[in-house]
N, C-alpha and C. Protein backbone atom coordinates (compact mmCIF):
# COMPACT_ATOMS: atom_id res chain seq x y z
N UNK A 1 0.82 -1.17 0.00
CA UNK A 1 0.00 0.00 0.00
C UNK A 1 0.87 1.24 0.00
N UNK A 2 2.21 1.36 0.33
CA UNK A 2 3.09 1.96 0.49
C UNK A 2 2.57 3.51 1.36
N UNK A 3 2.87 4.43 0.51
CA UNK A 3 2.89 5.79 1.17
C UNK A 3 1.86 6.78 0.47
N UNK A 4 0.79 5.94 -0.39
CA UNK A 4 0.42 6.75 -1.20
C UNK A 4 -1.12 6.75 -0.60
N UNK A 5 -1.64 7.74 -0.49
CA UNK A 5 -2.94 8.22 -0.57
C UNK A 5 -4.16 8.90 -1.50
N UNK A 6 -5.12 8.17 -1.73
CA UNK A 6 -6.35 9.43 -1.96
C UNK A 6 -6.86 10.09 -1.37
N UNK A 7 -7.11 11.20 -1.18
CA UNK A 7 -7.78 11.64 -0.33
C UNK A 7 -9.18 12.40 -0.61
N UNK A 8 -10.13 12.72 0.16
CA UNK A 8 -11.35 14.29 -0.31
C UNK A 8 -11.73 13.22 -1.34
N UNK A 9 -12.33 14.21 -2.36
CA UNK A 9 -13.86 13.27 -3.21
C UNK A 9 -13.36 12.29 -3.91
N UNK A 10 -11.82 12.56 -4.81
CA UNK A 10 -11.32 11.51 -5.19
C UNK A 10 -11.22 9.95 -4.68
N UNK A 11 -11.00 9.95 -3.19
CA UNK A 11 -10.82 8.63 -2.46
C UNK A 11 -12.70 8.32 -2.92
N UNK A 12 -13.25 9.19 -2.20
CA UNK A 12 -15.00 8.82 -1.98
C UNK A 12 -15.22 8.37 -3.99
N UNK A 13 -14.98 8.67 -4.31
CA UNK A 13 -15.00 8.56 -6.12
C UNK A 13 -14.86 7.13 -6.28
N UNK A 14 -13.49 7.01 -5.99
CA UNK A 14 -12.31 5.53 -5.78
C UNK A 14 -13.25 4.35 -5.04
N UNK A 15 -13.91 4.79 -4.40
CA UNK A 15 -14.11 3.63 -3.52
C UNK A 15 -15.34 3.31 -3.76
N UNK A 16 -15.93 4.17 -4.52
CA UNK A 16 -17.18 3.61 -4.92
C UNK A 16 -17.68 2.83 -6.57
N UNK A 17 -16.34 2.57 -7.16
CA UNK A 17 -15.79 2.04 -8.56
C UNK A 17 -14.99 1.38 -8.23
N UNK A 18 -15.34 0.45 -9.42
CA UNK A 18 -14.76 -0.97 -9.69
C UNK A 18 -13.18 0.00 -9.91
N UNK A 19 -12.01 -0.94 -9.69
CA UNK A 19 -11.32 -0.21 -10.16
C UNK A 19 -10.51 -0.45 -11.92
N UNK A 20 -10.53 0.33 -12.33
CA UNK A 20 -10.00 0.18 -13.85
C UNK A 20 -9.01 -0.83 -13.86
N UNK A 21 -8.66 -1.35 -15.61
CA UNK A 21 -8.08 -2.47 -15.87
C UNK A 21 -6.60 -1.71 -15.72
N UNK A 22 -6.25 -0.37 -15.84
CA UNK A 22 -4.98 -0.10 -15.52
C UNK A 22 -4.16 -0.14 -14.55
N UNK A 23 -5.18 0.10 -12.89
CA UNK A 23 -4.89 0.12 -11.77
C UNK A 23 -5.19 -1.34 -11.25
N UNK A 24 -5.72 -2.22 -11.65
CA UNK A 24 -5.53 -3.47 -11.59
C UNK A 24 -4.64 -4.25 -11.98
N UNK A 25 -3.84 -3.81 -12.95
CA UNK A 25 -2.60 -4.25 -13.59
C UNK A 25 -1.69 -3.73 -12.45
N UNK A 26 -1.55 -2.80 -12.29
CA UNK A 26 -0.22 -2.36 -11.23
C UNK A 26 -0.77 -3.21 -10.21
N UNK A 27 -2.03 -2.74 -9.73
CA UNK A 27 -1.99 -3.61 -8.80
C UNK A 27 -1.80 -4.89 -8.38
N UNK A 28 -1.39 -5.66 -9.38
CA UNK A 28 -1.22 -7.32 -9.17
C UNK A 28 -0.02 -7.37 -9.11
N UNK A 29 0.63 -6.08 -9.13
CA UNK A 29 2.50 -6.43 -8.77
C UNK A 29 3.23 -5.27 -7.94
N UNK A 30 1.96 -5.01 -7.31
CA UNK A 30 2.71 -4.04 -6.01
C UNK A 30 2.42 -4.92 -4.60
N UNK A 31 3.30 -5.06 -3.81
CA UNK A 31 3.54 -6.11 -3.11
C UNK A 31 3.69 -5.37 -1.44
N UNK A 32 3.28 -3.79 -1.43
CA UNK A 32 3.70 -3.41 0.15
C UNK A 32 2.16 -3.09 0.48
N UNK A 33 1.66 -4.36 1.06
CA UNK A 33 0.81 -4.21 1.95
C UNK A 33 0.15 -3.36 3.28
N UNK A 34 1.02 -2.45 3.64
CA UNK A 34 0.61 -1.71 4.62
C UNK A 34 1.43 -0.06 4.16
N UNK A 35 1.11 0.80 5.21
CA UNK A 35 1.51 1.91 4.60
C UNK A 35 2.58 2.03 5.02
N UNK A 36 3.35 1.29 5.99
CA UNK A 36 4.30 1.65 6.71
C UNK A 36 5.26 0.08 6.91
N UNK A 37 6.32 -0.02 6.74
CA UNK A 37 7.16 -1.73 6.85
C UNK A 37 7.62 -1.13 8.14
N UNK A 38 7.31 -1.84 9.22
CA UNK A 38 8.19 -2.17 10.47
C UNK A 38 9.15 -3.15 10.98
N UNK A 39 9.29 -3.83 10.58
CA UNK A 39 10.38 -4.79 10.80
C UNK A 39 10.38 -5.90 9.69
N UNK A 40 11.35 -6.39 8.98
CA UNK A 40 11.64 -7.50 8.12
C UNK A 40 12.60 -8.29 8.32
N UNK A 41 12.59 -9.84 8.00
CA UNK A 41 13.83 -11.04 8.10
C UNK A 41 13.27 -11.71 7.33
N UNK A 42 13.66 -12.73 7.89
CA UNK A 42 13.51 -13.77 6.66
C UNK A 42 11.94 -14.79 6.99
N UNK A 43 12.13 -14.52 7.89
CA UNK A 43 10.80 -15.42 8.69
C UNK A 43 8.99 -14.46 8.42
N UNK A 44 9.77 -13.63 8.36
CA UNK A 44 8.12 -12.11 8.63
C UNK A 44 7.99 -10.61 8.18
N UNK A 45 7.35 -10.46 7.54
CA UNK A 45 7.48 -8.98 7.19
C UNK A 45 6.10 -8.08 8.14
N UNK A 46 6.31 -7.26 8.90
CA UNK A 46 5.16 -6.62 9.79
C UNK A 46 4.83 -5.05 9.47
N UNK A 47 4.00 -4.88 8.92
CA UNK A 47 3.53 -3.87 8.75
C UNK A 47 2.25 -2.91 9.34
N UNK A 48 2.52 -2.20 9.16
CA UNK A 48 1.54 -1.08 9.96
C UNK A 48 1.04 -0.46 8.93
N UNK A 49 -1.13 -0.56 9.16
CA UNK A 49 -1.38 0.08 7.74
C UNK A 49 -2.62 1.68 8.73
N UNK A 50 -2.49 2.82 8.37
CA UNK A 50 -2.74 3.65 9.06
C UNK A 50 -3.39 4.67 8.22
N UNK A 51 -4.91 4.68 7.79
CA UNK A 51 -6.04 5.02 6.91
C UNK A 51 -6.57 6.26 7.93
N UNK A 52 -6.75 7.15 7.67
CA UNK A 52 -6.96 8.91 7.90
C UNK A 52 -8.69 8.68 7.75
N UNK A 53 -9.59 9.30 7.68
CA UNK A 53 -10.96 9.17 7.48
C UNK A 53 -11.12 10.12 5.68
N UNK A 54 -11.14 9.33 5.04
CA UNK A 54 -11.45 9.29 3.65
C UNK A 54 -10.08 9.17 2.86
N UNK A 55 -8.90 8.46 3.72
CA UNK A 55 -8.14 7.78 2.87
C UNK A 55 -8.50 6.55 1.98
N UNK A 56 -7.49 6.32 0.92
CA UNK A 56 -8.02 4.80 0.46
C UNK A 56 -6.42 4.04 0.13
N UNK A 57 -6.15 3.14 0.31
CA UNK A 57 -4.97 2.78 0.27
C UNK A 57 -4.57 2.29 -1.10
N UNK A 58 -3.84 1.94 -1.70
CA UNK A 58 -4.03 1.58 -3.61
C UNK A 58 -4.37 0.17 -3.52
N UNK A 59 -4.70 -0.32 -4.68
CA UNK A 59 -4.68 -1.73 -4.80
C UNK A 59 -3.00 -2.12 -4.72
N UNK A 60 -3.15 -3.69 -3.23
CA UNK A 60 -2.13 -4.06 -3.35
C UNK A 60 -2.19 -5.77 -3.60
N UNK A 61 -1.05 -6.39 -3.57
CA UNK A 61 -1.32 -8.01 -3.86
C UNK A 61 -1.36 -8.69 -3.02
N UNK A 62 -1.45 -9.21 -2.30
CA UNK A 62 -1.14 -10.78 -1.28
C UNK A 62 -0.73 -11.49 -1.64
N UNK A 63 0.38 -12.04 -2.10
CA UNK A 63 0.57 -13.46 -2.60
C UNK A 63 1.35 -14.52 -1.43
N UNK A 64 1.13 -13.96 -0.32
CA UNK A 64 2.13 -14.91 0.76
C UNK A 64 0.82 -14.86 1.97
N UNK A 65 0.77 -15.91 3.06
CA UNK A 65 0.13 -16.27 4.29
C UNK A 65 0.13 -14.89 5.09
N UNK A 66 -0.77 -14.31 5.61
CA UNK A 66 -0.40 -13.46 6.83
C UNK A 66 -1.82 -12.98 7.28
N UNK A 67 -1.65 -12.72 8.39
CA UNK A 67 -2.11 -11.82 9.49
C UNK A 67 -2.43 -10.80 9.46
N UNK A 68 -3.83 -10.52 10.14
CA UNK A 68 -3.78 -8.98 10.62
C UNK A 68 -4.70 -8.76 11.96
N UNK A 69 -4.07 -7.72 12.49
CA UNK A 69 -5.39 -7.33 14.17
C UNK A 69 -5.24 -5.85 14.06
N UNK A 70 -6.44 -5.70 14.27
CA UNK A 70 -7.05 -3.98 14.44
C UNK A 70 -6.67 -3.38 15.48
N UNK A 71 -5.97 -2.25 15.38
CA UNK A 71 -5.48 -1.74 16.71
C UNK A 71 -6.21 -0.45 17.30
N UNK A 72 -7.00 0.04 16.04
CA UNK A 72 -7.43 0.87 16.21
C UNK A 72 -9.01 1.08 14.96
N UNK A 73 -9.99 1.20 15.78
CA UNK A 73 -11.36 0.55 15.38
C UNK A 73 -11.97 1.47 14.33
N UNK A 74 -12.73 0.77 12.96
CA UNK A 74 -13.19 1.94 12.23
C UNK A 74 -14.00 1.45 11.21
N UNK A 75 -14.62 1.66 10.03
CA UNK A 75 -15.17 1.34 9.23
C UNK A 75 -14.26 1.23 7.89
N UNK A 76 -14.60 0.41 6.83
CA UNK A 76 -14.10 0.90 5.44
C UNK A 76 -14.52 -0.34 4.21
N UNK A 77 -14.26 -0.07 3.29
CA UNK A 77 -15.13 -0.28 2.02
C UNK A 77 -13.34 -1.39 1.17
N UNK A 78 -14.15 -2.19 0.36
CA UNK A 78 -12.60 -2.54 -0.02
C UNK A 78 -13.31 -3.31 -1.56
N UNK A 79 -12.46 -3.13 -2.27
CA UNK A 79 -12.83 -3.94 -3.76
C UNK A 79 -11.45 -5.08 -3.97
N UNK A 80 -11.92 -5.65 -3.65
CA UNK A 80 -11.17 -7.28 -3.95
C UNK A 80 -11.45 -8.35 -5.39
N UNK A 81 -10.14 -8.74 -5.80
CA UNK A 81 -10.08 -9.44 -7.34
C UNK A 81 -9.72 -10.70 -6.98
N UNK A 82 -10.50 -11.92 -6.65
CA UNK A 82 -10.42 -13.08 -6.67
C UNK A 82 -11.21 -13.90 -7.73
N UNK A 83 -10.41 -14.64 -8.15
CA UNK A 83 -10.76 -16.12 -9.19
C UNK A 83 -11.41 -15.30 -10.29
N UNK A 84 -10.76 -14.34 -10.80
CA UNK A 84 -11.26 -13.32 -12.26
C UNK A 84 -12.25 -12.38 -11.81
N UNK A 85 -12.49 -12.52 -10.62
CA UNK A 85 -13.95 -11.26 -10.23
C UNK A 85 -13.56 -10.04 -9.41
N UNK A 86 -14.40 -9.35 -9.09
CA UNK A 86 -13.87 -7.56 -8.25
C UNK A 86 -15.48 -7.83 -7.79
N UNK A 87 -15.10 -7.66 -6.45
CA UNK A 87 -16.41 -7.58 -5.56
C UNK A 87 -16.04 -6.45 -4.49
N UNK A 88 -17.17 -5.45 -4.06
CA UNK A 88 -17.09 -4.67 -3.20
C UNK A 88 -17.36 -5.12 -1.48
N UNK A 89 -17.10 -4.79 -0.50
CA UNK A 89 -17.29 -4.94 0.47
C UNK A 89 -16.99 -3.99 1.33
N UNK A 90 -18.07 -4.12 2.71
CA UNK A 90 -17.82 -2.88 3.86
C UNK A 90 -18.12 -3.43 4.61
N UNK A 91 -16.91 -3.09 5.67
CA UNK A 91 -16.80 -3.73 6.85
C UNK A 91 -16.71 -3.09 8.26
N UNK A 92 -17.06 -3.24 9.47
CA UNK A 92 -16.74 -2.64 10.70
C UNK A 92 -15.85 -3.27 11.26
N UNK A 93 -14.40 -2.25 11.82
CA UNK A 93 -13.33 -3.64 12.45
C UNK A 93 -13.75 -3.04 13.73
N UNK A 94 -12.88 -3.64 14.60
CA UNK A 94 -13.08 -3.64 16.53
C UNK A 94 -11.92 -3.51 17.04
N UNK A 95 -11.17 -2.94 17.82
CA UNK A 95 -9.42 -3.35 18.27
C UNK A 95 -9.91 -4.75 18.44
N UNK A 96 -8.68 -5.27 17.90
CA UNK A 96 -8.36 -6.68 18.61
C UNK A 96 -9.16 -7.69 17.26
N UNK A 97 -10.09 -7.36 16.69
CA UNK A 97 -10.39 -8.37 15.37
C UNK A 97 -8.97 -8.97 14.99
N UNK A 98 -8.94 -9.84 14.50
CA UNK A 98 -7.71 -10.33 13.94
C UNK A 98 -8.36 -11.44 12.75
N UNK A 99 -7.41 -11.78 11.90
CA UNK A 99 -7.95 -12.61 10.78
C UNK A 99 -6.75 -13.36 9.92
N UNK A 100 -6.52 -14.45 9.50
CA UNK A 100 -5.57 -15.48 8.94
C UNK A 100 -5.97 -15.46 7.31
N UNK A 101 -4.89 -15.18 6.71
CA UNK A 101 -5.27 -15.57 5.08
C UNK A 101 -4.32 -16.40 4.83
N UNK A 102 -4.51 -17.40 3.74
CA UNK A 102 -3.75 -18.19 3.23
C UNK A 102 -3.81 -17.86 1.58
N UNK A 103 -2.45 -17.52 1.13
CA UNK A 103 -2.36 -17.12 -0.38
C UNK A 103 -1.16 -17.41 -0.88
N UNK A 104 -0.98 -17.59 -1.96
CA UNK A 104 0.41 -17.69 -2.92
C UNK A 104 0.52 -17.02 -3.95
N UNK A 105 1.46 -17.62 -4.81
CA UNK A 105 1.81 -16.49 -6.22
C UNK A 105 1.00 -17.87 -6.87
N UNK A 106 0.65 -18.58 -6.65
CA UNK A 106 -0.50 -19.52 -7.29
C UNK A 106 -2.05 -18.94 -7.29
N UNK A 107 -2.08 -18.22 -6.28
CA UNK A 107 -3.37 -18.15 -5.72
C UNK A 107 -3.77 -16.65 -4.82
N UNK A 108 -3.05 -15.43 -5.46
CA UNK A 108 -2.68 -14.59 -4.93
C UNK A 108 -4.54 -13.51 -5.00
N UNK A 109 -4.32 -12.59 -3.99
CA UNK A 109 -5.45 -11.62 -3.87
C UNK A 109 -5.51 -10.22 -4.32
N UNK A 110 -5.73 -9.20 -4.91
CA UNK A 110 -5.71 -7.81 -4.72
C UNK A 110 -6.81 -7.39 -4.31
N UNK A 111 -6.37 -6.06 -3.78
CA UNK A 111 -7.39 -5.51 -3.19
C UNK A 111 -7.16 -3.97 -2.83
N UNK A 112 -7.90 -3.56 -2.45
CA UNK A 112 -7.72 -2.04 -1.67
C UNK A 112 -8.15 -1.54 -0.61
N UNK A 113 -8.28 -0.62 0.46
CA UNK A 113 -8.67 -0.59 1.33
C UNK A 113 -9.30 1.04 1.94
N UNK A 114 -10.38 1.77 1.85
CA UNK A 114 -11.19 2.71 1.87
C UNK A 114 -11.58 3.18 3.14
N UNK A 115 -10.92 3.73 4.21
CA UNK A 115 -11.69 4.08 5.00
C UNK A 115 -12.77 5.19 5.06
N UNK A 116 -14.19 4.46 5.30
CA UNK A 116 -15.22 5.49 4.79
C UNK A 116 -15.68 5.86 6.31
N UNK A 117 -15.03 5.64 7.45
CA UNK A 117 -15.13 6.17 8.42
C UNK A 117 -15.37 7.53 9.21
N UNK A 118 -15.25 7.84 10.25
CA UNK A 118 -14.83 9.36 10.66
C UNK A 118 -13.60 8.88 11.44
N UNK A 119 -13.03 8.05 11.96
CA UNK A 119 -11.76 7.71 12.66
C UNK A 119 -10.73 7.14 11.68
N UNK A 120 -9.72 7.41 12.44
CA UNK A 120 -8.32 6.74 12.01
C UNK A 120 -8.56 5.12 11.63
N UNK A 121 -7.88 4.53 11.10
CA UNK A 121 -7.96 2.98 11.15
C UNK A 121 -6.78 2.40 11.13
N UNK A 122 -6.86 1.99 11.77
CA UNK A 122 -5.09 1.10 11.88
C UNK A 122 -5.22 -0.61 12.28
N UNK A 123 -4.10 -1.11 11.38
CA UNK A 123 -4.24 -2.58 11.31
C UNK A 123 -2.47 -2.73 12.27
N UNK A 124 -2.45 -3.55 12.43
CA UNK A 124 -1.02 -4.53 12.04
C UNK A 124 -0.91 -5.48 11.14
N UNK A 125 -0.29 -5.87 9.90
CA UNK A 125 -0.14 -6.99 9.17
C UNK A 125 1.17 -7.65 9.03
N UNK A 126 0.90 -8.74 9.44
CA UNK A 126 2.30 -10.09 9.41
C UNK A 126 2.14 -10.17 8.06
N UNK A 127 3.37 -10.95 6.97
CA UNK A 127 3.13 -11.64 6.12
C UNK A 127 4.39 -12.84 6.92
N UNK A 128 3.57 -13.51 6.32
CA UNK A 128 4.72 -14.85 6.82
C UNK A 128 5.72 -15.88 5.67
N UNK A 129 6.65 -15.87 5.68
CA UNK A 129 7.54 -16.26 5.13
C UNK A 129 6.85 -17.75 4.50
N UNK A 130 7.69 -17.67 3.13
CA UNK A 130 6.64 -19.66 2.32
C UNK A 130 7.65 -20.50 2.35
N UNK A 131 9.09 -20.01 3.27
CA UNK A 131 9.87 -20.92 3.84
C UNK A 131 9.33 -21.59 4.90
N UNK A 132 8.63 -21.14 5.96
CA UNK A 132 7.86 -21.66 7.37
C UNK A 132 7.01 -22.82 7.00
């Protein structure tokens, strides 16, 4: 998800569209899941993803196992590309939600992430090494 933001009507625009076949293309080979990398080895990559109220984060990929827990509670909207399809979804997280994905470069996810909230939203995300 790196460092990049939408913000104001553009994000609200963004998040309410499928997203185009151009930004779906990048997106199947941008690989920084959170907005922020906090620690990396060989075992784990942990990231911190930290959504403003009408940020949207870009489409990013999953292609490895990992984790995430809410640290900080909020709403948001997300368009996800699995098995050839883009489906919308909105969700309420809670501190402390947490959730397990299992993915590969066989079987990988994109997606994006919209906070249509009035609060901050903040995750933690593991990815876990496909040596483990």
């Amino acid at each position: 998800m790196g460092n990049r933001h939408i913000t104001g009507t553009a994000a609200r625009d963004a998040a309410h569209h499928r997203p185009s076949e151009a930004e779906a293309a990048q997106g199947s080979l941008n690989r920084q899941v959170g907005t922020r990398l906090l620690f990396e080895n060989s075992a784990v990559r942990v990231w911190e993803v930290d959504l403003e109220p009408g940020a949207r984060a870009p489409l990013h990929c999953h292609a490895l196992n990992y984790f995430w827990t809410c640290t900080e509670a909020g709403t948001a909207q997300q368009w996800q590309h699995t098995e050839g399809e883009w489906r919308m979804r909105r969700r309420s997280y809670a501190v402390g939600d947490t959730e397990f994905f299992s993915y590969s470069n066989v079987s990988p996810v994109v997606h994006d992430l919209y906070n249509d909230g009035d609060t901050t939203l903040r995750f933690v995300t593991v990815e876990l090494s496909t040596y483990m």
